[in-house]
N, C-alpha and C. Protein backbone atom coordinates (compact mmCIF):
# COMPACT_ATOMS: atom_id res chain seq x y z
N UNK A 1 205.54 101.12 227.28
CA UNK A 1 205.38 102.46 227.81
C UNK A 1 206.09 103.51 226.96
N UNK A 2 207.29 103.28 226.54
CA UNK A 2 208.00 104.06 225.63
C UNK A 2 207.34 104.46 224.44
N UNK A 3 206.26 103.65 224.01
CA UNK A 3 205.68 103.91 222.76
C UNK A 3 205.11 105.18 222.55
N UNK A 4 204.26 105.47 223.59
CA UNK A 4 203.42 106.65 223.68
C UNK A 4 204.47 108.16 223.69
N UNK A 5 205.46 107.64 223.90
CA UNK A 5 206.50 108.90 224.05
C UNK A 5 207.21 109.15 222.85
N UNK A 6 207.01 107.65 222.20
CA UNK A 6 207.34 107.90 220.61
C UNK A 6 206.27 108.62 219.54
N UNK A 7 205.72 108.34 220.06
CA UNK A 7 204.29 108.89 218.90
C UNK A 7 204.49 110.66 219.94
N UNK A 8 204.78 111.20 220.70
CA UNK A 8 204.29 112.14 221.15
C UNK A 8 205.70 113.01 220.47
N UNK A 9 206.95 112.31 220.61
CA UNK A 9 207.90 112.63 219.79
C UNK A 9 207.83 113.30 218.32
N UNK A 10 207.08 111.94 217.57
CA UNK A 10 207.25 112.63 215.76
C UNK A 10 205.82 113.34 216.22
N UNK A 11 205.17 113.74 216.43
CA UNK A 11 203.74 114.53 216.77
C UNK A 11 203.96 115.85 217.03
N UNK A 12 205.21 115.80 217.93
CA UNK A 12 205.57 117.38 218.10
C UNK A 12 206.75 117.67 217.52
N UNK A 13 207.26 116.85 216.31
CA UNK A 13 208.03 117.30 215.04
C UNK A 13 206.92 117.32 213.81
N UNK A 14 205.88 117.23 214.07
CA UNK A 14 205.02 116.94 212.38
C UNK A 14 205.62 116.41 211.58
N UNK A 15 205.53 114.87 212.18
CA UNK A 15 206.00 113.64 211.09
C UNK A 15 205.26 112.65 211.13
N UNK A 16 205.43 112.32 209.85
CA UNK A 16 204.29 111.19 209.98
C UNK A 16 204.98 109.84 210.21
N UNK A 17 204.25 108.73 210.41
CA UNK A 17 205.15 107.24 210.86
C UNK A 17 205.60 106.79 209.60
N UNK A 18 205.59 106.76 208.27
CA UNK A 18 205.95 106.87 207.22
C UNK A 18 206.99 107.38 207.09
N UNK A 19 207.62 108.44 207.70
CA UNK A 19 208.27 109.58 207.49
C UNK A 19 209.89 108.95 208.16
N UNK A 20 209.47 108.47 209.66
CA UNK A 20 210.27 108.01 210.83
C UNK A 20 210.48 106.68 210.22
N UNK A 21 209.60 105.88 209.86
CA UNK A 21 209.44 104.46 209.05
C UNK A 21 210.84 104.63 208.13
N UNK A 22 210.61 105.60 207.31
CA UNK A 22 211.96 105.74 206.48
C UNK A 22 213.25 105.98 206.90
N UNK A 23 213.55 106.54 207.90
CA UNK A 23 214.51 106.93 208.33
C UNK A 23 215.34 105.52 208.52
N UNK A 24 214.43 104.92 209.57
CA UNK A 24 214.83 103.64 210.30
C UNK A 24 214.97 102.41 209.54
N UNK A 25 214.76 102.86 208.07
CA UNK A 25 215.02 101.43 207.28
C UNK A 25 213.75 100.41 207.49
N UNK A 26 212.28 101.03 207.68
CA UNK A 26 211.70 99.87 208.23
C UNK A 26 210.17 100.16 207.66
N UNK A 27 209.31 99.38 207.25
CA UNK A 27 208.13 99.63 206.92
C UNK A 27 207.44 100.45 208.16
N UNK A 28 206.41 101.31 207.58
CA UNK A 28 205.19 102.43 208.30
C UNK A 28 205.03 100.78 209.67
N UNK A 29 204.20 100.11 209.11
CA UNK A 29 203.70 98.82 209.87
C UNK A 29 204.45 98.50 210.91
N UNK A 30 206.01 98.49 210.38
CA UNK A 30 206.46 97.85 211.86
C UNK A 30 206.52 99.43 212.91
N UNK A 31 206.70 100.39 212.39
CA UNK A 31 206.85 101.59 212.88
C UNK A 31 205.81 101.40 213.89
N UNK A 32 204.76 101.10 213.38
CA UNK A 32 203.79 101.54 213.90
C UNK A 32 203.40 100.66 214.94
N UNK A 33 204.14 99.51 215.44
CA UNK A 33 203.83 98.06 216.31
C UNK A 33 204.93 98.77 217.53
N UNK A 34 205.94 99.59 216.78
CA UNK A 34 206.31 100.11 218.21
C UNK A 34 205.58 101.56 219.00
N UNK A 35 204.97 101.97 218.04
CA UNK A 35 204.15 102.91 218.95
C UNK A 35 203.05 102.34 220.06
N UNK A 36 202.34 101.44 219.32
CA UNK A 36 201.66 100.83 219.92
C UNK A 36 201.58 99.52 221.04
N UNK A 37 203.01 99.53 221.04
CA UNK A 37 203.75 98.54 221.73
C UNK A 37 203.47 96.74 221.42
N UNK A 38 202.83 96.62 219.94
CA UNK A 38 202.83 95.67 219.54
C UNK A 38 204.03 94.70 219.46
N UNK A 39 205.51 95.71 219.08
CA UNK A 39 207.00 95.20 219.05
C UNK A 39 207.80 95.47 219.98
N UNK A 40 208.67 94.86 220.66
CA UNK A 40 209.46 95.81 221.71
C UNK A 40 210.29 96.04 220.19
N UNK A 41 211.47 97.31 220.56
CA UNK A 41 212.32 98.12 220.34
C UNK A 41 213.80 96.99 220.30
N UNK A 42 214.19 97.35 219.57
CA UNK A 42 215.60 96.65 219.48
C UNK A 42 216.36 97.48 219.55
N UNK A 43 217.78 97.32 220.02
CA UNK A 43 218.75 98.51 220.82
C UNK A 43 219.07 99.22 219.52
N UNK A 44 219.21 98.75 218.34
CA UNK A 44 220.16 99.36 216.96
C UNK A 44 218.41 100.44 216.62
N UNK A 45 217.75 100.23 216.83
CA UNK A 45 216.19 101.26 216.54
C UNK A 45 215.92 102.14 217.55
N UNK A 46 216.61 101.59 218.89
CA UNK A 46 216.14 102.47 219.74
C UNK A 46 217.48 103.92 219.57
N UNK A 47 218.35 103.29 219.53
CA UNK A 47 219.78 104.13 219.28
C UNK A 47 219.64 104.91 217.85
N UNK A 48 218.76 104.89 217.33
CA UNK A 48 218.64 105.49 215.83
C UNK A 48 217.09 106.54 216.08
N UNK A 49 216.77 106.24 217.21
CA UNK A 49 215.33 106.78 217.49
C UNK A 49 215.66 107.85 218.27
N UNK A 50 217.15 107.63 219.26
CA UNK A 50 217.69 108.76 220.36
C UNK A 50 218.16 109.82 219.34
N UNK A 51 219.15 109.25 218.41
CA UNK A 51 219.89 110.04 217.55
C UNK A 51 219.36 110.89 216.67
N UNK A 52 218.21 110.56 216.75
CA UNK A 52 216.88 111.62 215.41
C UNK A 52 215.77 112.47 216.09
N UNK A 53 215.67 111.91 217.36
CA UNK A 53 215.81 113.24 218.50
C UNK A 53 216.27 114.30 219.13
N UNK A 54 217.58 113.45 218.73
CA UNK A 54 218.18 114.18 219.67
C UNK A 54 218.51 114.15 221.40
N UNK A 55 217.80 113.26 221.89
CA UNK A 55 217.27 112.45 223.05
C UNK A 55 218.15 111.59 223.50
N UNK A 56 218.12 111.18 224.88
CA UNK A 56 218.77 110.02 225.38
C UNK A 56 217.27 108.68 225.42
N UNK A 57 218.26 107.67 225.28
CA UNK A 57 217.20 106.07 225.43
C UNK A 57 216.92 105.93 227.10
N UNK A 58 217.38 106.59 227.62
CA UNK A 58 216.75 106.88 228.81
C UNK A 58 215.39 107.22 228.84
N UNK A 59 215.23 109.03 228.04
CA UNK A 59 214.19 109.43 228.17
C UNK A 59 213.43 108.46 227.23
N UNK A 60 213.70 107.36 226.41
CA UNK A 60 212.40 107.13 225.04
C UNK A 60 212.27 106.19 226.03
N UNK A 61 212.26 104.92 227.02
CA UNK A 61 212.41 104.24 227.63
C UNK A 61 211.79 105.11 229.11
N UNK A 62 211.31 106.26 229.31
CA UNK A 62 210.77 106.67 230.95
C UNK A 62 211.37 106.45 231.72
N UNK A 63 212.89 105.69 231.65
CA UNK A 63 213.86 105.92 232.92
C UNK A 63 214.51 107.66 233.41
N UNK A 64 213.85 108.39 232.71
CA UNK A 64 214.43 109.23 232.99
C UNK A 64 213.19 110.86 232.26
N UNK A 65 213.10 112.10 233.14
CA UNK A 65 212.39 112.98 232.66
C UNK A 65 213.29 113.74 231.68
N UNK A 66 214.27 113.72 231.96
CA UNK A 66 215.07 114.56 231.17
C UNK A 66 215.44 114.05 229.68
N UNK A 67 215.00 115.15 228.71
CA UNK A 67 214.99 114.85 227.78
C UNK A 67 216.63 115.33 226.56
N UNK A 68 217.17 115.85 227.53
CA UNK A 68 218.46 116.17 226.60
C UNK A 68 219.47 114.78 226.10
N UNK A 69 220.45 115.64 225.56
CA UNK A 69 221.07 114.03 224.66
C UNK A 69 221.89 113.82 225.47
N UNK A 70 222.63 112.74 225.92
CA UNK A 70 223.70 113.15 226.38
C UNK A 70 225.00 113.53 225.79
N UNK A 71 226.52 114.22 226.24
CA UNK A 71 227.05 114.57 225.64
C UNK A 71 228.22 113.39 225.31
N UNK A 72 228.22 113.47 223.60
CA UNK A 72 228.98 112.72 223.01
C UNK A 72 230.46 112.06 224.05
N UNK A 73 231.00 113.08 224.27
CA UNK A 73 232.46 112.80 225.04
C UNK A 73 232.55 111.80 225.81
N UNK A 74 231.24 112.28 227.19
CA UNK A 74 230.56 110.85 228.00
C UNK A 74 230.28 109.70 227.53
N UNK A 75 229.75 109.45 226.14
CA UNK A 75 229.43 108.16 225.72
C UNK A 75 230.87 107.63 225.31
N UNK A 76 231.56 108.17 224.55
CA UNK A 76 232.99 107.63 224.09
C UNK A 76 233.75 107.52 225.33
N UNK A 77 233.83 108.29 226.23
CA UNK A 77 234.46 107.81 227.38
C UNK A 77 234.44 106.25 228.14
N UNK A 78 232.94 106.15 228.23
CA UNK A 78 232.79 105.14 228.54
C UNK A 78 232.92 103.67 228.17
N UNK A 79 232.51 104.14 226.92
CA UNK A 79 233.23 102.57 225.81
C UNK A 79 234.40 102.38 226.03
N UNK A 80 235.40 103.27 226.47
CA UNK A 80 236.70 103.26 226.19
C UNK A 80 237.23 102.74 227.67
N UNK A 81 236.39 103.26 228.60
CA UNK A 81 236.76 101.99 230.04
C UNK A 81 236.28 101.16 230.52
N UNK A 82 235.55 101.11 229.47
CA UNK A 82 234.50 99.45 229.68
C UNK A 82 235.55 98.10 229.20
């Protein structure tokens, strides 16, 4: 399900999967198995996919409508009382 939110993502940055492919260290091909949900997502791609959004893995994942990031402080907080 997340896939379609990925492709709608670089679509409304004008990028191509080539483009995102590079970022992520990963051939167009596999890029493109997660749009299409050929691959699930691995947490170190999905966390590199929030971060180039700008986005939480909430929203790339449909647990959530809200598309903001969350704020840094909150995430370090939490590691730190886990």
């Amino acid at each position: 399900m997340c896939m379609n939110r990925l492709k709608e993502l670089r679509e409304n940055s004008d990028l191509l999967q080539r483009e995102i492919a590079k970022y992520l260290g990963i051939t167009q091909r596999n890029y493109s198995y997660f749009e299409t949900s050929q691959t699930m997502l691995t947490a170190d791609i999905l966390i590199k996919l929030a971060d180039f959004y700008n986005t939480n893995i909430d929203y790339l994942l449909y647990r959530t409508d809200v598309k903001q990031a969350y704020p840094k402080s909150v995430v370090d907080k939490e590691y730190i009382e886990v």
